[in-house]
PDB file of N, CA and C in Angstrom:
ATOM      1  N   UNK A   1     -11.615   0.820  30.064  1.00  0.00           N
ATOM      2  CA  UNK A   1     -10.335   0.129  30.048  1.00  0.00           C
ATOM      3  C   UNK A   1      -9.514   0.668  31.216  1.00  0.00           C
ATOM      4  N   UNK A   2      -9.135   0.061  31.821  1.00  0.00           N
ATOM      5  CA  UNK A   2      -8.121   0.089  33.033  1.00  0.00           C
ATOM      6  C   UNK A   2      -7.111   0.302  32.695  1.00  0.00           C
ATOM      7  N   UNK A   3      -5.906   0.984  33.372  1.00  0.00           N
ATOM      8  CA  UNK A   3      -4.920   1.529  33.520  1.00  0.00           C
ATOM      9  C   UNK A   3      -4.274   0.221  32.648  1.00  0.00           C
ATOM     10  N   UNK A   4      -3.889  -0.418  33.558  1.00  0.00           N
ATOM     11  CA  UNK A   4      -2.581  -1.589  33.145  1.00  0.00           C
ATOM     12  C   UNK A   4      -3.019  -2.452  31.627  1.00  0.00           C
ATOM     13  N   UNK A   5      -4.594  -2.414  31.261  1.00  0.00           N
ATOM     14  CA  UNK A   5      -4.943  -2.781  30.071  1.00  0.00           C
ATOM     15  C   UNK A   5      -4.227  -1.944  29.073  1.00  0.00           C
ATOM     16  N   UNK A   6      -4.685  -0.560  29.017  1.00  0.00           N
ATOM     17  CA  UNK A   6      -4.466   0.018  28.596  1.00  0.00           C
ATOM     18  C   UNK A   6      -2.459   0.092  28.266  1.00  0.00           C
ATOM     19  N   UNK A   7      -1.973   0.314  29.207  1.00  0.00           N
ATOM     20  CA  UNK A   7      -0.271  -0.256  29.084  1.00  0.00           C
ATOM     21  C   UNK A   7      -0.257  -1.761  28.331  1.00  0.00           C
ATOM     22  N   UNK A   8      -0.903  -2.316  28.413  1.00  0.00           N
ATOM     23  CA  UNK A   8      -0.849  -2.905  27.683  1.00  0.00           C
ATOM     24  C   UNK A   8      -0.863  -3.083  26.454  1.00  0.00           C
ATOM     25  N   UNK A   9      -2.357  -2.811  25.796  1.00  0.00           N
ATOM     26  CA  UNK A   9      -2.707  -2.261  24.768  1.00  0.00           C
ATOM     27  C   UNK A   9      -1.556  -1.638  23.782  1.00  0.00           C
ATOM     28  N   UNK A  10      -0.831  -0.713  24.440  1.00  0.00           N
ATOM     29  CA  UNK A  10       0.011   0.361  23.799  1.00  0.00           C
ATOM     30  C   UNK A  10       1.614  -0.242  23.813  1.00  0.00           C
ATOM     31  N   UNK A  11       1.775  -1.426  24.564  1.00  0.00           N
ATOM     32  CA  UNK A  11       3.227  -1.870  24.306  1.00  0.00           C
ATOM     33  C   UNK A  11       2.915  -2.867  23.219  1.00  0.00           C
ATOM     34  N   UNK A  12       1.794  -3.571  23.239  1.00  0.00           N
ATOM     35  CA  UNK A  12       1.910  -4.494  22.095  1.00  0.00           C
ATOM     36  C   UNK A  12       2.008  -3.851  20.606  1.00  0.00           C
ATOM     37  N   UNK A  13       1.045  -2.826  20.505  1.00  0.00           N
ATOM     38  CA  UNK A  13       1.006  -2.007  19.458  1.00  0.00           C
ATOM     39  C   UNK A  13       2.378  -1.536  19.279  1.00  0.00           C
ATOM     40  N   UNK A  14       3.056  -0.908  20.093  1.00  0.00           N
ATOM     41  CA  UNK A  14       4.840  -1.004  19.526  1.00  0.00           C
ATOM     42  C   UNK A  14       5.640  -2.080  19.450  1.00  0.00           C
ATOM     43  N   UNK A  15       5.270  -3.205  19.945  1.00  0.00           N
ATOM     44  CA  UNK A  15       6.115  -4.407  19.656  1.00  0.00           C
ATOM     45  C   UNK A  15       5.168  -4.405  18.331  1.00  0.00           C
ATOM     46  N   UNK A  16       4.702  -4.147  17.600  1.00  0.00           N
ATOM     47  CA  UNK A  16       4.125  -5.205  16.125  1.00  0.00           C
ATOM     48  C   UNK A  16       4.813  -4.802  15.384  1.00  0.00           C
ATOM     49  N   UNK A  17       5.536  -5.704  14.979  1.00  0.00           N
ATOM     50  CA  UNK A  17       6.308  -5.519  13.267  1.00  0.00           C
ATOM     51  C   UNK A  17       5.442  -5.357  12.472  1.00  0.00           C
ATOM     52  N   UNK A  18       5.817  -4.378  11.427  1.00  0.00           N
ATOM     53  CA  UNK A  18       4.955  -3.591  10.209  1.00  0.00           C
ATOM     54  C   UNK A  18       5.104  -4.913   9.356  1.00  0.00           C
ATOM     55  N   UNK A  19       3.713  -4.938   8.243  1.00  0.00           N
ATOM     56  CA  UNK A  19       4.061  -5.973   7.510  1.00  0.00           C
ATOM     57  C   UNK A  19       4.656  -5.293   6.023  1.00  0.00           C
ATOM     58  N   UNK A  20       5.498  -5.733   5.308  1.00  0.00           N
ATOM     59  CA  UNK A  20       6.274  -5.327   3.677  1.00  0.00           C
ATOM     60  C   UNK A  20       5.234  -6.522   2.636  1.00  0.00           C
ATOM     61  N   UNK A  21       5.103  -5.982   1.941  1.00  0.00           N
ATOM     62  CA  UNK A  21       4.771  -6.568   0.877  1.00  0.00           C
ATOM     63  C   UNK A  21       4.462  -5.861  -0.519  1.00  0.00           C
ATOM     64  N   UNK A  22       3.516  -6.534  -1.293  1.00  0.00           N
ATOM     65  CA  UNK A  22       3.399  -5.526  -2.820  1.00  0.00           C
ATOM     66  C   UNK A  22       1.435  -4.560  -2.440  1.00  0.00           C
ATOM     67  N   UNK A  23       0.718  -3.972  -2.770  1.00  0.00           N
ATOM     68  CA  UNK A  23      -0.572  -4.076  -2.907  1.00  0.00           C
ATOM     69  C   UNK A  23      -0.447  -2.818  -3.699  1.00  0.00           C
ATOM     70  N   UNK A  24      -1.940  -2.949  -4.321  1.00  0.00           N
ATOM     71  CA  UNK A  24      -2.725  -2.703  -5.976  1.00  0.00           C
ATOM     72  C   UNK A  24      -3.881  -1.456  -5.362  1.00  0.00           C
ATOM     73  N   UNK A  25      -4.253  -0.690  -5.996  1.00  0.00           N
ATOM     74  CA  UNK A  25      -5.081   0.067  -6.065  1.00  0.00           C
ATOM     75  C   UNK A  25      -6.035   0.075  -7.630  1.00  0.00           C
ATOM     76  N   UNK A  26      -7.560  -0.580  -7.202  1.00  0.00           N
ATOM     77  CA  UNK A  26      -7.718  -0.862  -8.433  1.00  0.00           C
ATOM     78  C   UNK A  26      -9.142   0.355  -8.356  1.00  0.00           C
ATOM     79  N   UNK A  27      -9.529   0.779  -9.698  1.00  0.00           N
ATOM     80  CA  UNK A  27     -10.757   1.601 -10.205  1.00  0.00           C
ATOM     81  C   UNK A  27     -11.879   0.456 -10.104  1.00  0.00           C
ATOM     82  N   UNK A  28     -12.786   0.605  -9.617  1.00  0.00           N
ATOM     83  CA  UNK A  28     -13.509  -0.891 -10.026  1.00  0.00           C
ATOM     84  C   UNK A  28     -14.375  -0.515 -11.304  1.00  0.00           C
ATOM     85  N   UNK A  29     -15.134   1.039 -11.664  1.00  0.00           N
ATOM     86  CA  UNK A  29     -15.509   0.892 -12.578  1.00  0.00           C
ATOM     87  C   UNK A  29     -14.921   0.988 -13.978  1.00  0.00           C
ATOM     88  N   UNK A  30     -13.475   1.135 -14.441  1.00  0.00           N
ATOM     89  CA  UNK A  30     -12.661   0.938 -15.106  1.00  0.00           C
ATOM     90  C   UNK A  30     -11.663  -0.380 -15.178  1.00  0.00           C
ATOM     91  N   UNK A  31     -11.481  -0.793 -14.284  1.00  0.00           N
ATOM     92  CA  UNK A  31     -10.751  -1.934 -13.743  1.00  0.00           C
ATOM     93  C   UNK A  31      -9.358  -1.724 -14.065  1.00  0.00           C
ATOM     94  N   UNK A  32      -9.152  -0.539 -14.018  1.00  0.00           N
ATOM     95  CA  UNK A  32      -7.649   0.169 -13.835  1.00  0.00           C
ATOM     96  C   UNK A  32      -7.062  -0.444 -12.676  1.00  0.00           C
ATOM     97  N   UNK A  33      -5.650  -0.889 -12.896  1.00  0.00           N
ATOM     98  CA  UNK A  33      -5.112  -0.729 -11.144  1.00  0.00           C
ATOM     99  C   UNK A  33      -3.463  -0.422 -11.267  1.00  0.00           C
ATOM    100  N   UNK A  34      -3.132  -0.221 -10.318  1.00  0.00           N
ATOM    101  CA  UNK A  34      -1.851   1.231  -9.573  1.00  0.00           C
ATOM    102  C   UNK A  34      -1.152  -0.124  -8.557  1.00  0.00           C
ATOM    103  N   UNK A  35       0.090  -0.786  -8.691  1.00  0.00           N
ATOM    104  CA  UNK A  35       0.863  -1.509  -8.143  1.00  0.00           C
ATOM    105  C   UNK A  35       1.733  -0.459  -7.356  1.00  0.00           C
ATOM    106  N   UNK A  36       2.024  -1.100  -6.419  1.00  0.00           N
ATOM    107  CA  UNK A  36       3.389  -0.642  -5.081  1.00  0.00           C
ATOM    108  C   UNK A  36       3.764  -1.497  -4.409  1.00  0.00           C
ATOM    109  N   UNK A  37       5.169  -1.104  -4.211  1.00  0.00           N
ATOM    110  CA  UNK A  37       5.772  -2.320  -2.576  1.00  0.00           C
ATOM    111  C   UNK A  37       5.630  -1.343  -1.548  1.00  0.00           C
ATOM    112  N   UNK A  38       5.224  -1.693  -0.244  1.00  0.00           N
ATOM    113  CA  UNK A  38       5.865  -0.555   0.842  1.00  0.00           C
ATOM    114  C   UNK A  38       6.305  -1.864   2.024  1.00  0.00           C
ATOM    115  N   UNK A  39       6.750  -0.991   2.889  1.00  0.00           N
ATOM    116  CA  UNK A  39       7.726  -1.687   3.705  1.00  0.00           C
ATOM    117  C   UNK A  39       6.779  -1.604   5.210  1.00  0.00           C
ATOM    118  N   UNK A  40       5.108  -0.622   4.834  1.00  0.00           N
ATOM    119  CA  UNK A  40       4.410  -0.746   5.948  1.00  0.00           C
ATOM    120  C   UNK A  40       2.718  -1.164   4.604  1.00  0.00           C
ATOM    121  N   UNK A  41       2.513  -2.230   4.912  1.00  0.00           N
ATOM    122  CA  UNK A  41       1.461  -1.972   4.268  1.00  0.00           C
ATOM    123  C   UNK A  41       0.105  -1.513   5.115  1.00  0.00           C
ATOM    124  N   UNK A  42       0.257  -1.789   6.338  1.00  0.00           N
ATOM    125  CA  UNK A  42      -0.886  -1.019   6.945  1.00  0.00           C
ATOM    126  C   UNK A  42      -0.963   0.501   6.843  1.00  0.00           C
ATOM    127  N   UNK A  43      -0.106   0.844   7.307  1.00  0.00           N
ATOM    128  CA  UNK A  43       0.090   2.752   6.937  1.00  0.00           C
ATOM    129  C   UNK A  43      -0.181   3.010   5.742  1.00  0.00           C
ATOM    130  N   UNK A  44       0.173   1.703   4.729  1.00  0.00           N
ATOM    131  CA  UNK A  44      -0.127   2.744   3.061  1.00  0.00           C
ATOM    132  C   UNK A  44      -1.107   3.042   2.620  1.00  0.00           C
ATOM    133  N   UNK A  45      -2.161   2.330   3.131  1.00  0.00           N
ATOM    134  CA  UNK A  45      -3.549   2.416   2.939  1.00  0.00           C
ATOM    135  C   UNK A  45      -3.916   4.002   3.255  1.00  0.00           C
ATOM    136  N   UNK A  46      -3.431   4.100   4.289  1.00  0.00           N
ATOM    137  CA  UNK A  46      -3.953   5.510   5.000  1.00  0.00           C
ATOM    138  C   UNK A  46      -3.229   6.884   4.100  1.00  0.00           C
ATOM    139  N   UNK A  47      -1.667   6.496   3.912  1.00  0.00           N
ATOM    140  CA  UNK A  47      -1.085   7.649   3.008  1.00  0.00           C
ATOM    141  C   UNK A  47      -2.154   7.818   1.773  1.00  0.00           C
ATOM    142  N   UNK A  48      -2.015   6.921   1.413  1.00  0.00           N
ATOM    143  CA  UNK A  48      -2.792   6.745  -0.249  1.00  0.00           C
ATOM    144  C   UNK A  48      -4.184   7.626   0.083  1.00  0.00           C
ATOM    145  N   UNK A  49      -5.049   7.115   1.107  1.00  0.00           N
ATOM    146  CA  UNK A  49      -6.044   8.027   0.719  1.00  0.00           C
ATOM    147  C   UNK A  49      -5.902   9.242   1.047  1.00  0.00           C
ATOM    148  N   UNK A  50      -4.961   9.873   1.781  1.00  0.00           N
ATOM    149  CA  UNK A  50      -4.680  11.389   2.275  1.00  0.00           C
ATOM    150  C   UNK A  50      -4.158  11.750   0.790  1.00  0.00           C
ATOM    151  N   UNK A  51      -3.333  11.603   0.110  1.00  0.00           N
ATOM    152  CA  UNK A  51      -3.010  11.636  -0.901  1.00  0.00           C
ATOM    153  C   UNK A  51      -4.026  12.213  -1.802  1.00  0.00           C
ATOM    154  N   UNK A  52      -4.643  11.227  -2.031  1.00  0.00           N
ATOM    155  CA  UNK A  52      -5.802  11.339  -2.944  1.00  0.00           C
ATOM    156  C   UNK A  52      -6.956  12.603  -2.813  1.00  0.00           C
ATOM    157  N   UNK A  53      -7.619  12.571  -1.565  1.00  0.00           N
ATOM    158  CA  UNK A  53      -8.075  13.511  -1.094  1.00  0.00           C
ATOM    159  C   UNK A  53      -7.751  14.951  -1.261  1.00  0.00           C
ATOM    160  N   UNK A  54      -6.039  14.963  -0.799  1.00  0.00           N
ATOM    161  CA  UNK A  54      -5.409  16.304  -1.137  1.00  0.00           C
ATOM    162  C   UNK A  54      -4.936  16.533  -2.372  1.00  0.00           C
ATOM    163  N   UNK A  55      -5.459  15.970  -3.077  1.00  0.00           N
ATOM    164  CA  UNK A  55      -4.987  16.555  -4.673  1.00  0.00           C
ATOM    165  C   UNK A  55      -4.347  16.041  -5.168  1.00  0.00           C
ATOM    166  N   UNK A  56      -3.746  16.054  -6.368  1.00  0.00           N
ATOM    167  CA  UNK A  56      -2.572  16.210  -7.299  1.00  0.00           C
ATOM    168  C   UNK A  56      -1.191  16.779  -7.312  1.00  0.00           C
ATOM    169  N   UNK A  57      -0.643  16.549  -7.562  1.00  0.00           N
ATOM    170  CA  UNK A  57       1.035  16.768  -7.001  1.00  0.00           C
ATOM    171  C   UNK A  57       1.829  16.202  -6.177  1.00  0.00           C
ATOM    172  N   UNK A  58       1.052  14.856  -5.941  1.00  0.00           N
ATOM    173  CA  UNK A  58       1.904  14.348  -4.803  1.00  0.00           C
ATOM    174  C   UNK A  58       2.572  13.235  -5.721  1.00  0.00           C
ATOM    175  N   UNK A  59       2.813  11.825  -5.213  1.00  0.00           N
ATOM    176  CA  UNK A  59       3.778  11.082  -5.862  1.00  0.00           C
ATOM    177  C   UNK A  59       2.877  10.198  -6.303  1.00  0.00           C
ATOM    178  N   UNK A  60       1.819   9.962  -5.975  1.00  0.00           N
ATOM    179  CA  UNK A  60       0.476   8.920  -6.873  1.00  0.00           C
ATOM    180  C   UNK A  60       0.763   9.359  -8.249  1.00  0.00           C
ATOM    181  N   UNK A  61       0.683   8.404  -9.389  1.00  0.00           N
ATOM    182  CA  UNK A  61       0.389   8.314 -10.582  1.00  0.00           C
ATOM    183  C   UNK A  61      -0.781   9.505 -10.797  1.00  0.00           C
ATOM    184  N   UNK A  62      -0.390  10.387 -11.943  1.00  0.00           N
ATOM    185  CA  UNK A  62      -1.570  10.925 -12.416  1.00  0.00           C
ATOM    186  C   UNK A  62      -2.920  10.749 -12.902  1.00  0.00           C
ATOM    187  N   UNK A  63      -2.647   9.234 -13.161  1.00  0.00           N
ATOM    188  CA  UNK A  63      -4.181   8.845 -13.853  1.00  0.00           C
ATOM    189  C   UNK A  63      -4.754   8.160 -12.820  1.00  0.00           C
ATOM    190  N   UNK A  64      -4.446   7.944 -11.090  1.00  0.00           N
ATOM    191  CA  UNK A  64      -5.084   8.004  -9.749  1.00  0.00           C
ATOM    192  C   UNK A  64      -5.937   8.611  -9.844  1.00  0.00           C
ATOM    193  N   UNK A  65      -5.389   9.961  -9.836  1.00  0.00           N
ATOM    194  CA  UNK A  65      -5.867  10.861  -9.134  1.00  0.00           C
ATOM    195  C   UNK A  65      -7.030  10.974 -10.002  1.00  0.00           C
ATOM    196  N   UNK A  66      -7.047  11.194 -11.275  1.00  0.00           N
ATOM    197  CA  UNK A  66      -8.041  11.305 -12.386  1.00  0.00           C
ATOM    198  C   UNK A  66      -9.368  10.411 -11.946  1.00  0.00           C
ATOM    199  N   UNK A  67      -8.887   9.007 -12.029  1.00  0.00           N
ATOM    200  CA  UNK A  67      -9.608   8.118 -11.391  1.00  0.00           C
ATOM    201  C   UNK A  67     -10.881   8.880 -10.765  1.00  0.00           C
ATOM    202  N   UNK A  68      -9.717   9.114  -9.017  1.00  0.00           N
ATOM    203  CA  UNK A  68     -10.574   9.419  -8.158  1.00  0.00           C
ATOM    204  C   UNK A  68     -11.342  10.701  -8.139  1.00  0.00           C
ATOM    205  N   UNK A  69     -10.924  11.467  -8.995  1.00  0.00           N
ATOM    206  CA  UNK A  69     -11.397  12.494  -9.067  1.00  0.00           C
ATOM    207  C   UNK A  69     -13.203  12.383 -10.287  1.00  0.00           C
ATOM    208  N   UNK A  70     -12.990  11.481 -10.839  1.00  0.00           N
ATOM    209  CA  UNK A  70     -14.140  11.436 -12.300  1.00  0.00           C
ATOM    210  C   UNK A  70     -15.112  10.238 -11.110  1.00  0.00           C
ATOM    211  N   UNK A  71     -14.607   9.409 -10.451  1.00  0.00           N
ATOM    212  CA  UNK A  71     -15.690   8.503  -9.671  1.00  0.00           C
ATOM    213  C   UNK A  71     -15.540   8.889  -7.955  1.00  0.00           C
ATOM    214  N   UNK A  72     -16.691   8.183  -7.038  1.00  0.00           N
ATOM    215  CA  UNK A  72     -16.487   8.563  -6.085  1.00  0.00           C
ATOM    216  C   UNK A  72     -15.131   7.686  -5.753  1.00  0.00           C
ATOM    217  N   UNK A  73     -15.201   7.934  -3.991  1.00  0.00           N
ATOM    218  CA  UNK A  73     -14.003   7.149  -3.636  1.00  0.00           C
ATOM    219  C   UNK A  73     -14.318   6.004  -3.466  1.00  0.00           C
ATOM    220  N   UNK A  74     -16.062   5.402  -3.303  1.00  0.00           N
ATOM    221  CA  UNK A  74     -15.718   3.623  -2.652  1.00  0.00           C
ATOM    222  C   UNK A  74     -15.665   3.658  -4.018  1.00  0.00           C
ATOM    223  N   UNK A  75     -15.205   3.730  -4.991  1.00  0.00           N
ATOM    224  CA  UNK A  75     -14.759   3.379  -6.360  1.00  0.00           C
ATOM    225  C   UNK A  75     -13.224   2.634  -6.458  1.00  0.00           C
ATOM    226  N   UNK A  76     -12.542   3.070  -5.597  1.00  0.00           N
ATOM    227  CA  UNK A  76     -11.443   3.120  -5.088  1.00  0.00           C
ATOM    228  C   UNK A  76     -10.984   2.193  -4.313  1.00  0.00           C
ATOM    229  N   UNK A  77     -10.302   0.597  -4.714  1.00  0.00           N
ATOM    230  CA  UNK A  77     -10.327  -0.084  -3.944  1.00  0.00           C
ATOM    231  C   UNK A  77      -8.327  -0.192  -3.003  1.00  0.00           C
ATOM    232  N   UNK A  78      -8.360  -0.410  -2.154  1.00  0.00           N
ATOM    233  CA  UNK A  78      -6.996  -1.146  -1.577  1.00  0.00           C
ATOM    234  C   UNK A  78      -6.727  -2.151  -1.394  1.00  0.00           C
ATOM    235  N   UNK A  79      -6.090  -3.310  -1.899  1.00  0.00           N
ATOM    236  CA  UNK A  79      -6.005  -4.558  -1.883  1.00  0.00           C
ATOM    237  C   UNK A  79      -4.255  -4.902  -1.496  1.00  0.00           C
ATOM    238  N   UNK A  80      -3.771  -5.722  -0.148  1.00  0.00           N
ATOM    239  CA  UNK A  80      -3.157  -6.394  -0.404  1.00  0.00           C
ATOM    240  C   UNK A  80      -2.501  -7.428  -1.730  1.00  0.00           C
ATOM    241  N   UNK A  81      -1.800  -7.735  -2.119  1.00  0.00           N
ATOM    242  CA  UNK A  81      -1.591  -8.704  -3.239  1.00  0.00           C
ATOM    243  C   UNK A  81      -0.866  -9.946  -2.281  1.00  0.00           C
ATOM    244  N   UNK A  82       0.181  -9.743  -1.780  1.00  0.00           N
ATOM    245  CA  UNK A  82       1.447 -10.495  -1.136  1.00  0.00           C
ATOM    246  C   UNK A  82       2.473  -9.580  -0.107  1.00  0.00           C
ATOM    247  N   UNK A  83       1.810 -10.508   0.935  1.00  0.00           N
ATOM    248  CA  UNK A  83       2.740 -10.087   2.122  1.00  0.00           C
ATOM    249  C   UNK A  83       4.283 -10.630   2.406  1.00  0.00           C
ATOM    250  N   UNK A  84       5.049 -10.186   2.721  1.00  0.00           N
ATOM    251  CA  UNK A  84       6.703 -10.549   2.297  1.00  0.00           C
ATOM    252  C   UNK A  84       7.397 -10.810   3.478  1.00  0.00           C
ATOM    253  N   UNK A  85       7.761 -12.086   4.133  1.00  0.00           N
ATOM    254  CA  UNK A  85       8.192 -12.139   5.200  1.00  0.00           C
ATOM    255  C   UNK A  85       9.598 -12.087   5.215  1.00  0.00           C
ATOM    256  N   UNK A  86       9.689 -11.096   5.609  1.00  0.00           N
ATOM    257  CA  UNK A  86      11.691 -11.070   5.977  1.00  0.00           C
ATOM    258  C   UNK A  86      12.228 -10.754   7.221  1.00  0.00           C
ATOM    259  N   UNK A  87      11.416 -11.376   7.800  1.00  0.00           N
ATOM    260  CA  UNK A  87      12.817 -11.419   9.334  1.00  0.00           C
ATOM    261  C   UNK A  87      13.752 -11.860   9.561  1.00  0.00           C
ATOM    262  N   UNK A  88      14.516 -13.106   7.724  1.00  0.00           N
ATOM    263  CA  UNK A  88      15.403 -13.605   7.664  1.00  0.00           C
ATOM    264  C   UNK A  88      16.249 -12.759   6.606  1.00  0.00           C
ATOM    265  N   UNK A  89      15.802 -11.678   6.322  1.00  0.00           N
ATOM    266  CA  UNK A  89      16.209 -10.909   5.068  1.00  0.00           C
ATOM    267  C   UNK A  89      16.964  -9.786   5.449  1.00  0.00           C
ATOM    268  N   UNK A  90      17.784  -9.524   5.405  1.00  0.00           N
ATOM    269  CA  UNK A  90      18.453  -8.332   5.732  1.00  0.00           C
ATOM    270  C   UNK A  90      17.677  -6.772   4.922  1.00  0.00           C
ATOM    271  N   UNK A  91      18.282  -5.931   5.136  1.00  0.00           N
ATOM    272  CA  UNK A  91      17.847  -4.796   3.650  1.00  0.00           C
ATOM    273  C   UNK A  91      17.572  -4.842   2.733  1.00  0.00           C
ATOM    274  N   UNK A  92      18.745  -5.104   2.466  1.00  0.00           N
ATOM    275  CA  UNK A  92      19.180  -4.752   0.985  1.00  0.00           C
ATOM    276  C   UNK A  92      18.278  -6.658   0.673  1.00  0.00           C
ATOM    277  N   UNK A  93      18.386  -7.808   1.040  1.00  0.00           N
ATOM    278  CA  UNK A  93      17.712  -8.471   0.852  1.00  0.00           C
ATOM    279  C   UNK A  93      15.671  -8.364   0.562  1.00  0.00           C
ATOM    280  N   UNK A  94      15.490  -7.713   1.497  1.00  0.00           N
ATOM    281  CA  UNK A  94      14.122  -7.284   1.575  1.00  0.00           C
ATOM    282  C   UNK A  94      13.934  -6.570   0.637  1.00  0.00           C
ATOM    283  N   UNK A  95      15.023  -5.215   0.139  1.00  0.00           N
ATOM    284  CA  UNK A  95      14.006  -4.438  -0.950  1.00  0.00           C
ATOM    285  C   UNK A  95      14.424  -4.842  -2.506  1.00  0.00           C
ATOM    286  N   UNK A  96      15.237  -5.906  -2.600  1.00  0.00           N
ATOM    287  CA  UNK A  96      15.836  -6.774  -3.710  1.00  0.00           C
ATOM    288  C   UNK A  96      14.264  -8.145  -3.962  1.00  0.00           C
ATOM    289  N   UNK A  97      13.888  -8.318  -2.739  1.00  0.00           N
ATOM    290  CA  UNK A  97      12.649  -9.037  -3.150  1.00  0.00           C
ATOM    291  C   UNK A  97      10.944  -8.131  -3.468  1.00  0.00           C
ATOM    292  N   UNK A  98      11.036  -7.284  -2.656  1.00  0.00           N
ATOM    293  CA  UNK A  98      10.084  -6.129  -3.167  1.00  0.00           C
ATOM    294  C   UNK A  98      10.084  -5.732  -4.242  1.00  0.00           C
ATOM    295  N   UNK A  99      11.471  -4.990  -4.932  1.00  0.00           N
ATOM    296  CA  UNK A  99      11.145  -5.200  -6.385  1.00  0.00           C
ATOM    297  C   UNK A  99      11.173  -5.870  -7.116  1.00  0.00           C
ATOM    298  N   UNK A 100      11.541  -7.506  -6.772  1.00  0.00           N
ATOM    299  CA  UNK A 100      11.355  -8.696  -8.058  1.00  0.00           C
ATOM    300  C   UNK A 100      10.038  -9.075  -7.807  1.00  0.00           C
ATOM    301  N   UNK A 101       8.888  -8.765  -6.775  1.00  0.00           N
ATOM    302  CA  UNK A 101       7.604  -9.478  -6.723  1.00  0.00           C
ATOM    303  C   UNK A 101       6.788  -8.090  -7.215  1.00  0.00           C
ATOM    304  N   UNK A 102       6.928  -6.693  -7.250  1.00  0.00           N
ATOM    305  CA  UNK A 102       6.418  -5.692  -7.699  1.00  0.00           C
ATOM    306  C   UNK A 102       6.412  -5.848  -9.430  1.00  0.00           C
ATOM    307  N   UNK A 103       7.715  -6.006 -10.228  1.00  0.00           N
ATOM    308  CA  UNK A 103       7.896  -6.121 -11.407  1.00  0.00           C
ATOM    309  C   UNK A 103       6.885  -7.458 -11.685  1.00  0.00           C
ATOM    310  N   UNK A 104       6.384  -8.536 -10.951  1.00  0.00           N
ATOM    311  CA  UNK A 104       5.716  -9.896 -11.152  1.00  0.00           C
ATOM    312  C   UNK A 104       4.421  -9.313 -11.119  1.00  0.00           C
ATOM    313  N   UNK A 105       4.180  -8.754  -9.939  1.00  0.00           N
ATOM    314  CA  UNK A 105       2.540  -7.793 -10.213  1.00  0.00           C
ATOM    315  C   UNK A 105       2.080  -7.315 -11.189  1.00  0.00           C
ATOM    316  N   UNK A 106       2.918  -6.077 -11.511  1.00  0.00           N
ATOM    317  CA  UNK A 106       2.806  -5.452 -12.836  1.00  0.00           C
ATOM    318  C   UNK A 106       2.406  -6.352 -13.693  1.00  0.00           C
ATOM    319  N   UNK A 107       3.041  -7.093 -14.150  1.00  0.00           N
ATOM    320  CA  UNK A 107       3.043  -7.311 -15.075  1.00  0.00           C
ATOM    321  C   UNK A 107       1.577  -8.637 -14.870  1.00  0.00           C
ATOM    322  N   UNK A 108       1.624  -9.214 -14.189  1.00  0.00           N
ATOM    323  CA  UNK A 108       0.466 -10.382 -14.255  1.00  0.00           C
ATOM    324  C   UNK A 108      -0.878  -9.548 -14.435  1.00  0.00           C
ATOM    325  N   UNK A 109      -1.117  -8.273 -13.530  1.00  0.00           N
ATOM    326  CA  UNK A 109      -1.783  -7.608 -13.955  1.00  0.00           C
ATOM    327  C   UNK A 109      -2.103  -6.726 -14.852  1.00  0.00           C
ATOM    328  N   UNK A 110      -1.148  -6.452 -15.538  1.00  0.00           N
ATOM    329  CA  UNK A 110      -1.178  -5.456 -16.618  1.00  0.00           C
ATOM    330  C   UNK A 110      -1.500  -3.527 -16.026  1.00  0.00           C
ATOM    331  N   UNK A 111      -0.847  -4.089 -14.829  1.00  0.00           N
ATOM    332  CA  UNK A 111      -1.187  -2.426 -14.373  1.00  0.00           C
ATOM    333  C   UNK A 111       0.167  -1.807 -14.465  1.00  0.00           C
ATOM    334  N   UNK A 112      -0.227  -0.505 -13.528  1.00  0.00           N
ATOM    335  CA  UNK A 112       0.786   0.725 -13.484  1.00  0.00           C
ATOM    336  C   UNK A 112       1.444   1.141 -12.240  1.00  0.00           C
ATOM    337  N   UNK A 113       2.917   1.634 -12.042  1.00  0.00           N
ATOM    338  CA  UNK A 113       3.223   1.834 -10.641  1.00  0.00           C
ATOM    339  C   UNK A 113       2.454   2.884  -9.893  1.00  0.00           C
ATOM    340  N   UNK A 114       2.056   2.647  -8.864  1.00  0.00           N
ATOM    341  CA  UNK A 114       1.515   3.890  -8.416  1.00  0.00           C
ATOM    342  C   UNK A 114       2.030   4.913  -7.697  1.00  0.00           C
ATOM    343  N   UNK A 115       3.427   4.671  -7.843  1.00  0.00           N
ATOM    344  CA  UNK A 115       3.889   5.869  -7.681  1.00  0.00           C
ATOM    345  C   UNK A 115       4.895   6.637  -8.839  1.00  0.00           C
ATOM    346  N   UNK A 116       4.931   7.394  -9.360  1.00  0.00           N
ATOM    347  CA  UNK A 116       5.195   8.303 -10.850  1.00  0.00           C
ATOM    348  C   UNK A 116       4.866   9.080 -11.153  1.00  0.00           C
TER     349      UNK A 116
END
């Protein structure tokens, strides 16, 4: 990769808006799953499994960690649910719809927050 590709490469990657939405962490051989909103869902993927990896005590639900700890990790799935477009949403708009589509998760799924 060439210089100016490369500048390239690296301004687009800071122009990308993070995407917000809800996504699920499900057990597949239990069919447990762990609901969240974040405001980056690409990054959460990555927290979550550092998380997991490093133990217990962090802000994951306890029965995660259990999870991951009694099965391996591709046991362990990350799933988008709904991506949340608010570039017309202010703040307080955006995290007023994060938690009315998080409380809709929950509950359609019958899961748990995953963070607690």
């Amino acid at each position: 990769m060439d210089r100016q590709a490369r500048r390239d490469a690296i301004r687009d990657y800071k122009e990308t808006k993070p995407r917000c939405g809800i996504f699920a962490v499900r057990c597949t051989p239990t069919g447990e799953a762990w609901v969240g909103a974040s405001k980056n869902l690409d990054q959460q993927q990555n927290a979550i499994r550092f998380s997991l990896k490093t133990g217990p005590g962090g802000r994951l639900h306890p029965d995660l960690h259990k999870a991951f700890r009694e099965y391996d990790a591709e046991s362990i799935a990350y799933e988008i649910l709904e991506v949340i477009d608010d570039e017309d949403l202010g703040a307080y708009g955006r995290d007023s719809q994060l938690k009315d589509r998080l409380a809709h998760w929950l509950a359609t799924l019958n899961a748990r927050k995953i963070f607690g």
